[in-house]
C-alpha atoms as a PDB file:
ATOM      1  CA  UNK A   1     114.685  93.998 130.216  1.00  0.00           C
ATOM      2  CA  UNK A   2     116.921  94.646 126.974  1.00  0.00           C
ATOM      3  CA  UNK A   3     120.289  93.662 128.581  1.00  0.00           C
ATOM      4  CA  UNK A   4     118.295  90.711 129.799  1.00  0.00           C
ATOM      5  CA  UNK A   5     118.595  89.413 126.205  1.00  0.00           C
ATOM      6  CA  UNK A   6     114.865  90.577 125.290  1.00  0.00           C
ATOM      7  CA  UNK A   7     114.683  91.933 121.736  1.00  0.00           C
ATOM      8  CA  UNK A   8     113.455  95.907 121.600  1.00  0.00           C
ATOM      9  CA  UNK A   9     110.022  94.286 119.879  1.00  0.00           C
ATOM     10  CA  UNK A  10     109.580  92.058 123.195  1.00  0.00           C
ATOM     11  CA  UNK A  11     110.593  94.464 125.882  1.00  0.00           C
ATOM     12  CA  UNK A  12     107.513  97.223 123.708  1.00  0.00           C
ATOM     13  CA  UNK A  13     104.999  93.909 123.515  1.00  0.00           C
ATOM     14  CA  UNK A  14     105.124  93.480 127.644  1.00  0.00           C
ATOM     15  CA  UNK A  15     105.151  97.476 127.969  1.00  0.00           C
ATOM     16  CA  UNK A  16     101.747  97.582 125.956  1.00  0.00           C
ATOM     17  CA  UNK A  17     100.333  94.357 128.182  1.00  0.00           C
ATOM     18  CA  UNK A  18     101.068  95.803 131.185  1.00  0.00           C
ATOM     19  CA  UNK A  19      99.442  99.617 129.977  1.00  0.00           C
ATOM     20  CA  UNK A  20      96.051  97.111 129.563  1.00  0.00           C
ATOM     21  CA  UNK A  21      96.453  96.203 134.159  1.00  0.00           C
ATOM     22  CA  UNK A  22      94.484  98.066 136.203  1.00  0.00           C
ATOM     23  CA  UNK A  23      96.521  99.427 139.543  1.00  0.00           C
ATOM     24  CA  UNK A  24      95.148  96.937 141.614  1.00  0.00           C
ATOM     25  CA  UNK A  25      96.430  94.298 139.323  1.00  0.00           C
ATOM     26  CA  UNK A  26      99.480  96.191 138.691  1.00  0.00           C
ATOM     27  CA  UNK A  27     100.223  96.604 142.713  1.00  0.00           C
ATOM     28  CA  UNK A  28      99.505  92.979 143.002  1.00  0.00           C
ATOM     29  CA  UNK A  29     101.893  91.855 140.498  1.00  0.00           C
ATOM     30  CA  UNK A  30     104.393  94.127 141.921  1.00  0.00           C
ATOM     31  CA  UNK A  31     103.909  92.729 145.235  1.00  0.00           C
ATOM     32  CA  UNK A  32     104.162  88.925 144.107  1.00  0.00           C
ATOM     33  CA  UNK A  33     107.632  89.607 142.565  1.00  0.00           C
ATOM     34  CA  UNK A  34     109.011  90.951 145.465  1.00  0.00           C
ATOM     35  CA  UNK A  35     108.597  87.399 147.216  1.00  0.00           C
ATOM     36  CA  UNK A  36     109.941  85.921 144.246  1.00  0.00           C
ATOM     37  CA  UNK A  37     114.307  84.549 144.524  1.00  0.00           C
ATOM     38  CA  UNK A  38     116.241  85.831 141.687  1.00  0.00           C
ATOM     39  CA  UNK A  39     116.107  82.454 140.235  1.00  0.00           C
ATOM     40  CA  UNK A  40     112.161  82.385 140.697  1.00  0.00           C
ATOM     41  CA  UNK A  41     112.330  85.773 138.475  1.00  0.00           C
ATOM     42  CA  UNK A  42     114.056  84.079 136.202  1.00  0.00           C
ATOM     43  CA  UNK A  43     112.538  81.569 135.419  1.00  0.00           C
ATOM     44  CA  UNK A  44     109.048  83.826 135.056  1.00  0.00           C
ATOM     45  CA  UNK A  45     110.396  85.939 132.952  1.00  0.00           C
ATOM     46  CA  UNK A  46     112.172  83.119 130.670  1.00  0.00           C
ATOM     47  CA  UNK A  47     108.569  81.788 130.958  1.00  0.00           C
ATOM     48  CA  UNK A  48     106.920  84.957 129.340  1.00  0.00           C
ATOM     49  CA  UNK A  49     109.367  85.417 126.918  1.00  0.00           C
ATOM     50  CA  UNK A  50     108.713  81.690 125.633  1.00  0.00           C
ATOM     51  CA  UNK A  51     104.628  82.549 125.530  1.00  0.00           C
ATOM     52  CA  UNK A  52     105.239  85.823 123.512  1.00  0.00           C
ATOM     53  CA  UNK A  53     107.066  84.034 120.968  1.00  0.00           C
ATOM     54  CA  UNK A  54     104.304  81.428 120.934  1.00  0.00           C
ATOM     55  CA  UNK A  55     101.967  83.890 120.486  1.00  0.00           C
ATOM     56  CA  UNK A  56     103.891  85.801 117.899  1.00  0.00           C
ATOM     57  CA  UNK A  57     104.172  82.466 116.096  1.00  0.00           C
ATOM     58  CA  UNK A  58     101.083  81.976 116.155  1.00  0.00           C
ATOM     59  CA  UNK A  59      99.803  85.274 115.147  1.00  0.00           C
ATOM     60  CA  UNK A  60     102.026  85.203 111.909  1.00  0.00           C
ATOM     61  CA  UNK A  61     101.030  81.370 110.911  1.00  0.00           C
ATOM     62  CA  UNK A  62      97.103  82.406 110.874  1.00  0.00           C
ATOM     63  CA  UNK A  63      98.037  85.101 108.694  1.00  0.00           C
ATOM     64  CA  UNK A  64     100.347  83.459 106.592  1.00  0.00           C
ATOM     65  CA  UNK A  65      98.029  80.207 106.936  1.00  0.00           C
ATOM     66  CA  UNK A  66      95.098  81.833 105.310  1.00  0.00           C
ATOM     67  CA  UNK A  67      96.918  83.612 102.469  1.00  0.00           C
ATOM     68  CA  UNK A  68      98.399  80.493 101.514  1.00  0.00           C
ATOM     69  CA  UNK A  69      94.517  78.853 101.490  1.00  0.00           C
ATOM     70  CA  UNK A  70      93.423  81.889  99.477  1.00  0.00           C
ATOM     71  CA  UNK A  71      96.022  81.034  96.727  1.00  0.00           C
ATOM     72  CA  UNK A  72      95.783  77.559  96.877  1.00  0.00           C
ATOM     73  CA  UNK A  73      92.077  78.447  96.570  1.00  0.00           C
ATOM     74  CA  UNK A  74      92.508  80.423  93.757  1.00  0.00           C
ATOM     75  CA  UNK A  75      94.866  78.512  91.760  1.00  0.00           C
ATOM     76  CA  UNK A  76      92.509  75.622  92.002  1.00  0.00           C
ATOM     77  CA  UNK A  77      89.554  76.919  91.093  1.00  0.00           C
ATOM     78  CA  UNK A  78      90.526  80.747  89.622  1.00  0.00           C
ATOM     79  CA  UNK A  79      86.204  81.662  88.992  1.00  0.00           C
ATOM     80  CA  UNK A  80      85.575  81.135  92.654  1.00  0.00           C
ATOM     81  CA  UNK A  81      86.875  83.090  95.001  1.00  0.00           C
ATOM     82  CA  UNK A  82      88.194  81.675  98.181  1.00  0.00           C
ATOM     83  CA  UNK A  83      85.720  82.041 101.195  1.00  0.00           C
ATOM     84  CA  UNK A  84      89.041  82.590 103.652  1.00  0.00           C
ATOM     85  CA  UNK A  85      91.323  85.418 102.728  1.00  0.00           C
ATOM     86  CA  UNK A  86      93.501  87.256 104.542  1.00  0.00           C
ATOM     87  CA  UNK A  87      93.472  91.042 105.806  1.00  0.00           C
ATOM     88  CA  UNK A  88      96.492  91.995 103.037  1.00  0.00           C
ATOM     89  CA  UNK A  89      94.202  89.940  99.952  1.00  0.00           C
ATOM     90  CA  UNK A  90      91.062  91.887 101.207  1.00  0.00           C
ATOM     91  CA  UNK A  91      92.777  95.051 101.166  1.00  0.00           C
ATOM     92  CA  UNK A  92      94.361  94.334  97.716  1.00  0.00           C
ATOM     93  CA  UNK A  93      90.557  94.039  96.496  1.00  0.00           C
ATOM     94  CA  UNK A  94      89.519  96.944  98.089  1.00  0.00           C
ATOM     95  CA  UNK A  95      92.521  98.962  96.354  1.00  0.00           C
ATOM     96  CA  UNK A  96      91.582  97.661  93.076  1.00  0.00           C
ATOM     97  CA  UNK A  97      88.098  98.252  93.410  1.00  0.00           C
ATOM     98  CA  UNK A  98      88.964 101.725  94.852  1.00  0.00           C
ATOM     99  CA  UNK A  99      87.903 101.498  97.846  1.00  0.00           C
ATOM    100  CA  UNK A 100      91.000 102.884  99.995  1.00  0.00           C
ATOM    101  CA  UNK A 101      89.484 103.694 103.337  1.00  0.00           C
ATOM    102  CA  UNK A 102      88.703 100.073 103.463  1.00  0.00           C
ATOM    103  CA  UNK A 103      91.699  98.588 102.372  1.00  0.00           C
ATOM    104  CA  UNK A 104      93.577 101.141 104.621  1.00  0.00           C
ATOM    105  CA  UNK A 105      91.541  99.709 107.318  1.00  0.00           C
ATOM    106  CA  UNK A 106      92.717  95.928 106.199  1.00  0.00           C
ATOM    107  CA  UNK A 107      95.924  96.849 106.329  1.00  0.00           C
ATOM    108  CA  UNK A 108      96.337  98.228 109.766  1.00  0.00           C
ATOM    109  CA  UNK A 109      94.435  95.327 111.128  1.00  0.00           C
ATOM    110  CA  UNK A 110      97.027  92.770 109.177  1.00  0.00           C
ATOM    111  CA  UNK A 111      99.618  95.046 110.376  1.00  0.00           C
ATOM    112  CA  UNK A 112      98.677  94.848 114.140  1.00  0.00           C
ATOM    113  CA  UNK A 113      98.394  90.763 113.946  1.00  0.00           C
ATOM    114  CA  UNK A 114     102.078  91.141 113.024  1.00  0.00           C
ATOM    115  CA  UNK A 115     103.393  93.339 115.592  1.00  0.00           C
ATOM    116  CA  UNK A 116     106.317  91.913 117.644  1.00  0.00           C
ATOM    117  CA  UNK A 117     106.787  89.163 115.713  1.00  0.00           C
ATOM    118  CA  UNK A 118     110.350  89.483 113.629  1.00  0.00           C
ATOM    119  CA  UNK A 119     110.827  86.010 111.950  1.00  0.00           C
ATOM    120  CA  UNK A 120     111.476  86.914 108.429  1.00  0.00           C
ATOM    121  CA  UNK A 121     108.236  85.804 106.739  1.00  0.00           C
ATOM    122  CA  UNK A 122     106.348  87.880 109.065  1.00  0.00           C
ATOM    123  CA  UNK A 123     108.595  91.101 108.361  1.00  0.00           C
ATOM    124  CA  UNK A 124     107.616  90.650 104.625  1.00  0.00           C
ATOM    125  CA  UNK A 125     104.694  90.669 104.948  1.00  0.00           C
ATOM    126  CA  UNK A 126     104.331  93.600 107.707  1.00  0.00           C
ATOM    127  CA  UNK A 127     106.590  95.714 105.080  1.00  0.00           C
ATOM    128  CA  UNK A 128     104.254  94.855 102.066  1.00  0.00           C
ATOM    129  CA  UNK A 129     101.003  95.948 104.458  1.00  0.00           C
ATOM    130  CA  UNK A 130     102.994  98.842 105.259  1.00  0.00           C
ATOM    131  CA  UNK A 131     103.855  99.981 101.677  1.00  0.00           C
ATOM    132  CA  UNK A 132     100.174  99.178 100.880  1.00  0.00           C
ATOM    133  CA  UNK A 133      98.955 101.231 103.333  1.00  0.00           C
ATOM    134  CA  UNK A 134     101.122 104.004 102.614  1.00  0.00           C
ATOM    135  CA  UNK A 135      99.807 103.888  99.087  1.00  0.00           C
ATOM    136  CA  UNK A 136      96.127 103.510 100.646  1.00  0.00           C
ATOM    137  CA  UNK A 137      97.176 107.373 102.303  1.00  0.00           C
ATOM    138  CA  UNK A 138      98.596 108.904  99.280  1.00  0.00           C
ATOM    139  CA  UNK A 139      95.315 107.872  97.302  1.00  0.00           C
ATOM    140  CA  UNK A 140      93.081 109.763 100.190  1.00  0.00           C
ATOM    141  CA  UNK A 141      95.784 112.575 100.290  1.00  0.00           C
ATOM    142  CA  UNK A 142      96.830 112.017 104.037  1.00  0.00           C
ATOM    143  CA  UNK A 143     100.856 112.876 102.742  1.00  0.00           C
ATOM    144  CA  UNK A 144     101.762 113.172 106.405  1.00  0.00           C
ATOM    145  CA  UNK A 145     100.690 109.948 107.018  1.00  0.00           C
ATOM    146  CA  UNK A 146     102.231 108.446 104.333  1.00  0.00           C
ATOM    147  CA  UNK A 147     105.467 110.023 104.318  1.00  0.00           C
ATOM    148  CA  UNK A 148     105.695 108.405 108.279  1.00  0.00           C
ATOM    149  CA  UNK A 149     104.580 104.986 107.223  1.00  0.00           C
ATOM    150  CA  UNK A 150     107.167 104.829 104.490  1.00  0.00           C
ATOM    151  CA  UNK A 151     110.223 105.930 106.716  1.00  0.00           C
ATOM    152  CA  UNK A 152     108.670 103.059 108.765  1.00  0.00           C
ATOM    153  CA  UNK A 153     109.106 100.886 106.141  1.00  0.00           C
ATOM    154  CA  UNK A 154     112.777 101.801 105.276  1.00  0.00           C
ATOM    155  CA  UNK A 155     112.907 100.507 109.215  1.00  0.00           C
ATOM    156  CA  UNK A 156     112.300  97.168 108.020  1.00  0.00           C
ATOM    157  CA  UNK A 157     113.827  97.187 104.603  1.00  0.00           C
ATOM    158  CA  UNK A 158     116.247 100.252 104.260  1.00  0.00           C
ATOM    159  CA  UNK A 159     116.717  98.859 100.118  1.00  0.00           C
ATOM    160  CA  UNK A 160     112.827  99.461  99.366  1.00  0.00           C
ATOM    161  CA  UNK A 161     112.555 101.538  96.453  1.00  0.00           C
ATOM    162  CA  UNK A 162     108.966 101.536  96.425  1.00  0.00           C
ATOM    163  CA  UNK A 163     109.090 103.158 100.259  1.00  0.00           C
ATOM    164  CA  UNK A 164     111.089 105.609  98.882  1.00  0.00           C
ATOM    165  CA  UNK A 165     109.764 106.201  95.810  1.00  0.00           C
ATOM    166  CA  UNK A 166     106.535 106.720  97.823  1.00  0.00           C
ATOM    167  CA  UNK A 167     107.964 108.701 100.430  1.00  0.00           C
ATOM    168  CA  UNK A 168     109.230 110.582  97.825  1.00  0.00           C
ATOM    169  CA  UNK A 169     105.586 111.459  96.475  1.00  0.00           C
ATOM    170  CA  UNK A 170     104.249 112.318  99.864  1.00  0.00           C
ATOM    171  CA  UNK A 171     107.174 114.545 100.213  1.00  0.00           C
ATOM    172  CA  UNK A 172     106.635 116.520  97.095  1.00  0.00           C
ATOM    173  CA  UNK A 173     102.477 116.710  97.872  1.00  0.00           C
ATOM    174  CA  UNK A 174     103.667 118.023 101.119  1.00  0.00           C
ATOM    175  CA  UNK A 175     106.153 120.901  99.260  1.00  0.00           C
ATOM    176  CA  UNK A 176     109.110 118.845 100.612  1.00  0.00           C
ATOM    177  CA  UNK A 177     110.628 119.554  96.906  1.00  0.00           C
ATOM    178  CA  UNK A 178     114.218 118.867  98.191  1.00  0.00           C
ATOM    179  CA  UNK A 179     113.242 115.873 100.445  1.00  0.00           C
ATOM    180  CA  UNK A 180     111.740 114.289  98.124  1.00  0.00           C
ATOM    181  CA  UNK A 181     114.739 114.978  95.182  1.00  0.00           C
ATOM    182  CA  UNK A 182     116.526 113.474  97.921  1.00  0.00           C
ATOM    183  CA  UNK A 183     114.596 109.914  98.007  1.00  0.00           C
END
């Protein structure tokens, strides 16, 4: 599906839809494409393409739809807090309050909403839910974890200093002396 001008992020969205068929579904499919002309095919798959990009549109403006109602919110009235926030805004709380299980668990479920979806706006903000969550496993001493999510990062911003400066801590919790010297 790559060289059929799918991007690596759409080609891993329809592997992880079809792990979710069943093998009857999955034989039936199959069988349904084999009656299909080349230019049948096509035209499917140009057709699936065009509703995972709706659907990775849309999955990016709710997220980015109710952070920008939870600052508009919040500049208006700054006592009251807004009644919709996002995942990442949650999360944020539940860092400052110190809760990092439960802002870890904001995080990931921000950071799932976003998958597949690589306009630029949604990239941000996967990369600052990232960085967040690596901090959210340095604070609960998961280094491992952390160390993974930053080099993650660095996948979608190679110039972050904070995912390296954070790598960099998970590395030296882990003994990594010279890995982390290296970040």
């Amino acid at each position: 599906m790559a060289s059929m001008g799918y991007s690596p992020a759409e080609v891993q969205q329809a592997r992880q839809q079809m792990a979710n068929m069943s093998s009857s579904d999955m034989s039936r499919m199959s069988e349904e494409m084999r009656k299909l002309s080349p230019e049948q095919l096509k035209q499917q798959m140009q057709g699936a393409a065009t509703q995972m990009q709706a659907q990775n549109h849309y999955k990016y403006n709710a997220s980015v739809s109710l952070l920008t109602i939870a600052r508009l919110s919040a500049e208006a009235d700054s006592e009251t807090p807004s009644p919709q926030v996002t995942l990442k805004t949650d999360g944020n709380k539940a860092v400052a309050a110190g809760n990092f299980a439960e802002a870890a668990e904001k995080y990931v479920r921000a950071r799932e909403n976003l998958e597949g979806n690589n306009q630029k706006q949604a990239l941000d903000l996967r990369l600052a839910c990232t960085l967040n969550l690596a901090l959210c496993q340095l604070k609960k001493n998961k280094n491992s974890d952390a160390e993974k999510l930053c080099t993650e990062a660095l996948g979608i911003e190679q110039r972050s200093y904070k995912a390296y400066y954070r790598r960099a801590l998970a590395r030296k919790a882990l003994g990594e002396t010279e890995h982390a010297a290296a970040d």
